[in-house]
C-alpha atoms as a PDB file:
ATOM      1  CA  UNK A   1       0.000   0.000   0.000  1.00  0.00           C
ATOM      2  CA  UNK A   2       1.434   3.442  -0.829  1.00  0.00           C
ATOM      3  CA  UNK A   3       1.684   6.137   1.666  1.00  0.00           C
ATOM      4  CA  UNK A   4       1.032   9.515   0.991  1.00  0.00           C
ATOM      5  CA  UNK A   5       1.896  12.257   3.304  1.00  0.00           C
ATOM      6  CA  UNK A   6      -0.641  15.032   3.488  1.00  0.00           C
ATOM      7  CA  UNK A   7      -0.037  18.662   3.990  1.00  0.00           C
ATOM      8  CA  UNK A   8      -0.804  19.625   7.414  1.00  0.00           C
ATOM      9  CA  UNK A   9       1.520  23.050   8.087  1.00  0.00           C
ATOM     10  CA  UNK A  10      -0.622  26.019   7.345  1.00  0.00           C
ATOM     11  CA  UNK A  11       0.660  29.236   6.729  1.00  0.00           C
ATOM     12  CA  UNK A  12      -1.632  32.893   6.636  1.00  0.00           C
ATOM     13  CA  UNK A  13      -0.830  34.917   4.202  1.00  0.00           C
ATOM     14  CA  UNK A  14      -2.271  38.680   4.017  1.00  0.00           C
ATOM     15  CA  UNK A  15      -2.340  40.522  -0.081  1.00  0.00           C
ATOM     16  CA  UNK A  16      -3.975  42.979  -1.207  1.00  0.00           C
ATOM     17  CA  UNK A  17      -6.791  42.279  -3.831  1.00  0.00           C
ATOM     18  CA  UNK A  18      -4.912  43.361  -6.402  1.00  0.00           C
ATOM     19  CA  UNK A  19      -2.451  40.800  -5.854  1.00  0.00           C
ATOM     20  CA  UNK A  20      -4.640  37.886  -5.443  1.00  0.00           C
ATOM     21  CA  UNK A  21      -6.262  38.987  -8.507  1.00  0.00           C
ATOM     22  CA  UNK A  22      -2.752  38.851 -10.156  1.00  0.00           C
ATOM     23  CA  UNK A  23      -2.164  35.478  -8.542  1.00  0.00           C
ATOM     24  CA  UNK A  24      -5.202  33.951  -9.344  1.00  0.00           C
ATOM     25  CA  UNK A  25      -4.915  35.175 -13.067  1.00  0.00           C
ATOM     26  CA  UNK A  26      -1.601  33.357 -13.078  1.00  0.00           C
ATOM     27  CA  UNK A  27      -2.866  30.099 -11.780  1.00  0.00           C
ATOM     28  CA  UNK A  28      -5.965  30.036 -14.357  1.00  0.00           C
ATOM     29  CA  UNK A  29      -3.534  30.593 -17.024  1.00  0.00           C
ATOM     30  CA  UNK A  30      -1.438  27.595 -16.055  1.00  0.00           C
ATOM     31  CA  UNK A  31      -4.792  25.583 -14.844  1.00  0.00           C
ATOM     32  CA  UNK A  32      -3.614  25.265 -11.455  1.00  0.00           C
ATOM     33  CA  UNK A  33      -5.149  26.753  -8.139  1.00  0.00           C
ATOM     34  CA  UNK A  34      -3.819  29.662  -6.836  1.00  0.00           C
ATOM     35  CA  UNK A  35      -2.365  27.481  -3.513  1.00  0.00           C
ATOM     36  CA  UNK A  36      -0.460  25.542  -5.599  1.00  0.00           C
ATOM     37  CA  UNK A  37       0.914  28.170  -7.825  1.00  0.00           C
ATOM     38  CA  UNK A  38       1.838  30.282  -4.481  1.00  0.00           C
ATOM     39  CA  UNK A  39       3.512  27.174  -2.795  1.00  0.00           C
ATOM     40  CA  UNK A  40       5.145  25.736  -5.991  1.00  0.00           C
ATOM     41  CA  UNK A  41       6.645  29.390  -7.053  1.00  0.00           C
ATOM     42  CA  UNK A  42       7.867  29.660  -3.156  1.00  0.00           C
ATOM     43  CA  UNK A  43       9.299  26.260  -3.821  1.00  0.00           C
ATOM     44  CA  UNK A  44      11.332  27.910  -6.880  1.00  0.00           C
ATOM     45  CA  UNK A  45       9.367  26.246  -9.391  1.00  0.00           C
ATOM     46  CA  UNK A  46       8.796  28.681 -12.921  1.00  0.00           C
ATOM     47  CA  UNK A  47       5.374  29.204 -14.297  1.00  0.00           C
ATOM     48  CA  UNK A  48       4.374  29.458 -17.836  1.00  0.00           C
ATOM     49  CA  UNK A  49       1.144  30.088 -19.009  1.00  0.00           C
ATOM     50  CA  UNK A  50      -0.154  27.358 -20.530  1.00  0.00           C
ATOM     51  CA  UNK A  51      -1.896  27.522 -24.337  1.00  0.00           C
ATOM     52  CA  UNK A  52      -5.130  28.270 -24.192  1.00  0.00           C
ATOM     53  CA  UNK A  53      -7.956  26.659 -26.274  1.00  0.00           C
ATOM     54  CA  UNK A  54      -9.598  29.594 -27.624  1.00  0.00           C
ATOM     55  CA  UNK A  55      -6.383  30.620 -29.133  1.00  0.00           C
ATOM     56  CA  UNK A  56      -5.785  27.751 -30.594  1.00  0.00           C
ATOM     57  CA  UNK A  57      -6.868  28.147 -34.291  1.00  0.00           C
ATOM     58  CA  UNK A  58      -5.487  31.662 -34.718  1.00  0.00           C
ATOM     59  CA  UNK A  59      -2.107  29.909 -33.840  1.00  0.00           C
ATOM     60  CA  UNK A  60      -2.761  27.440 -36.622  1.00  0.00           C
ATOM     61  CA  UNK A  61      -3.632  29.998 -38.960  1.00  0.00           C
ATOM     62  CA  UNK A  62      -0.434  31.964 -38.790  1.00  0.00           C
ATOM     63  CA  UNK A  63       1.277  28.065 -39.182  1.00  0.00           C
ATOM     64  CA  UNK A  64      -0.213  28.045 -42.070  1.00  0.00           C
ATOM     65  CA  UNK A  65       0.679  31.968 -43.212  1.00  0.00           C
ATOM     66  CA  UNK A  66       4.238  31.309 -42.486  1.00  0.00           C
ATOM     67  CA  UNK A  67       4.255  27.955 -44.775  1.00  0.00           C
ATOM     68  CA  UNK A  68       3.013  29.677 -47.833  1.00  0.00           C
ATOM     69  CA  UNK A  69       6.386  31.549 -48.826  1.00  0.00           C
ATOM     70  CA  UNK A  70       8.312  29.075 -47.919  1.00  0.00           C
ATOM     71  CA  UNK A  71       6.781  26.453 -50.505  1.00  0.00           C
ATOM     72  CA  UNK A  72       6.622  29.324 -53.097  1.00  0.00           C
ATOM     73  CA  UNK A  73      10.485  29.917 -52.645  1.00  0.00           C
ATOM     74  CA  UNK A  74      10.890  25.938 -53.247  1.00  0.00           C
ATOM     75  CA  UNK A  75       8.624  26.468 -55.856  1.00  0.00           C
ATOM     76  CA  UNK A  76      10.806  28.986 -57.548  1.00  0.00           C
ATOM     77  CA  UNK A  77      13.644  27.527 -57.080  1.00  0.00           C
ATOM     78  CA  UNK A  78      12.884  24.082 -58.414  1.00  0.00           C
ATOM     79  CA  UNK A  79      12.269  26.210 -61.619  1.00  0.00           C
ATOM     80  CA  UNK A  80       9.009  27.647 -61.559  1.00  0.00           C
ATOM     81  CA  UNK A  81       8.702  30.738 -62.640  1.00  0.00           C
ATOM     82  CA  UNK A  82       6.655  32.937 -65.478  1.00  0.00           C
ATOM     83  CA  UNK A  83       3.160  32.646 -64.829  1.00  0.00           C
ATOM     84  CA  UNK A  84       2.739  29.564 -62.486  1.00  0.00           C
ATOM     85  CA  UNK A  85       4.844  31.831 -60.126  1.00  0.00           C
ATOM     86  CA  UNK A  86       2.799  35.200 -60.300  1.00  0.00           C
ATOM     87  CA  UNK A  87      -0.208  32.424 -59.910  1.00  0.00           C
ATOM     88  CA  UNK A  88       0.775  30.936 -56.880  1.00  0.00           C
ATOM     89  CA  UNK A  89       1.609  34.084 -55.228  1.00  0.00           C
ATOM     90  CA  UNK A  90      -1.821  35.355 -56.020  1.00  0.00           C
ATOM     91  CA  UNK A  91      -3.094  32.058 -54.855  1.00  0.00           C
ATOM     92  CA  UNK A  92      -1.348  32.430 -51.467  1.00  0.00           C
ATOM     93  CA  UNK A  93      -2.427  35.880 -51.290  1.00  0.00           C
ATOM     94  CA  UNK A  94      -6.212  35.673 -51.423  1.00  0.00           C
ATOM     95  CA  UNK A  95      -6.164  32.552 -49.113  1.00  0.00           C
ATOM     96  CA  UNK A  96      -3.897  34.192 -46.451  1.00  0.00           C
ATOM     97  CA  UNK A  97      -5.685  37.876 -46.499  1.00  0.00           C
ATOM     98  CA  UNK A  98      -8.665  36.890 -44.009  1.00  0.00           C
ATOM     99  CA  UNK A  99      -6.081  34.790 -41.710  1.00  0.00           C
ATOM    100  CA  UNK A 100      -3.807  37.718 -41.690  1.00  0.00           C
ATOM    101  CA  UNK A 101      -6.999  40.302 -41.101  1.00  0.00           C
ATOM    102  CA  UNK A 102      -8.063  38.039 -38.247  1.00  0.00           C
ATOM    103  CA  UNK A 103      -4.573  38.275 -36.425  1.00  0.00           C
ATOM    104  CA  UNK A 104      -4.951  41.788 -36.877  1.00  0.00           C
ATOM    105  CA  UNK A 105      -8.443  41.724 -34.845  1.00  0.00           C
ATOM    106  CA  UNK A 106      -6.941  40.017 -32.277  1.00  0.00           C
ATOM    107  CA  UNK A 107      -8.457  36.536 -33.720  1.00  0.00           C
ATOM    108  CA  UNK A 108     -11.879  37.963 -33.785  1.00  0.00           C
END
């Protein structure tokens, strides 16, 4: 049978609203509670927000931006040119204008 041992030391700690706010922000961002995130930072652990869902697409979409002249310069430069070039950039283009407008709205 494995033993756990429980957390019995308590400790009170007095912030201002403010800074519970800020603390609790923090915590949601990472999807921990704001307990653990104040123990666990105490500790000297390092908190990064994690991703979070609703942003999710947008960072697909500007995957997807930064892909298209990167196969058009392979495209070029596998000898490509003319008119299949000036198509494919016009191509890229119209497909990556409402992606790029959407970034600019702040993925609205």
């Amino acid at each position: 049978m494995r033993r756990t041992h429980r957390r019995s030391a308590t400790k009170l700690l007095r912030l201002h609203p403010h800074e519970l706010a800020h603390i609790t922000a923090r915590a949601r961002a990472c999807g921990q509670t704001p307990a653990r995130v104040t123990r666990e930072t105490a500790l000297g652990a390092r908190r990064k927000a994690g991703r979070r869902a609703d942003i999710e697409p947008l960072l697909r979409a500007l995957a997807r931006i930064g892909s298209n002249p990167e196969q058009i310069a392979r495209f070029a430069h596998s000898g490509g040119g003319g008119a299949a070039l000036t198509q494919r950039v016009a191509l890229a283009l119209d497909h990556d204008r409402p992606l790029v407008g959407q970034v600019l709205h702040g993925g609205r």
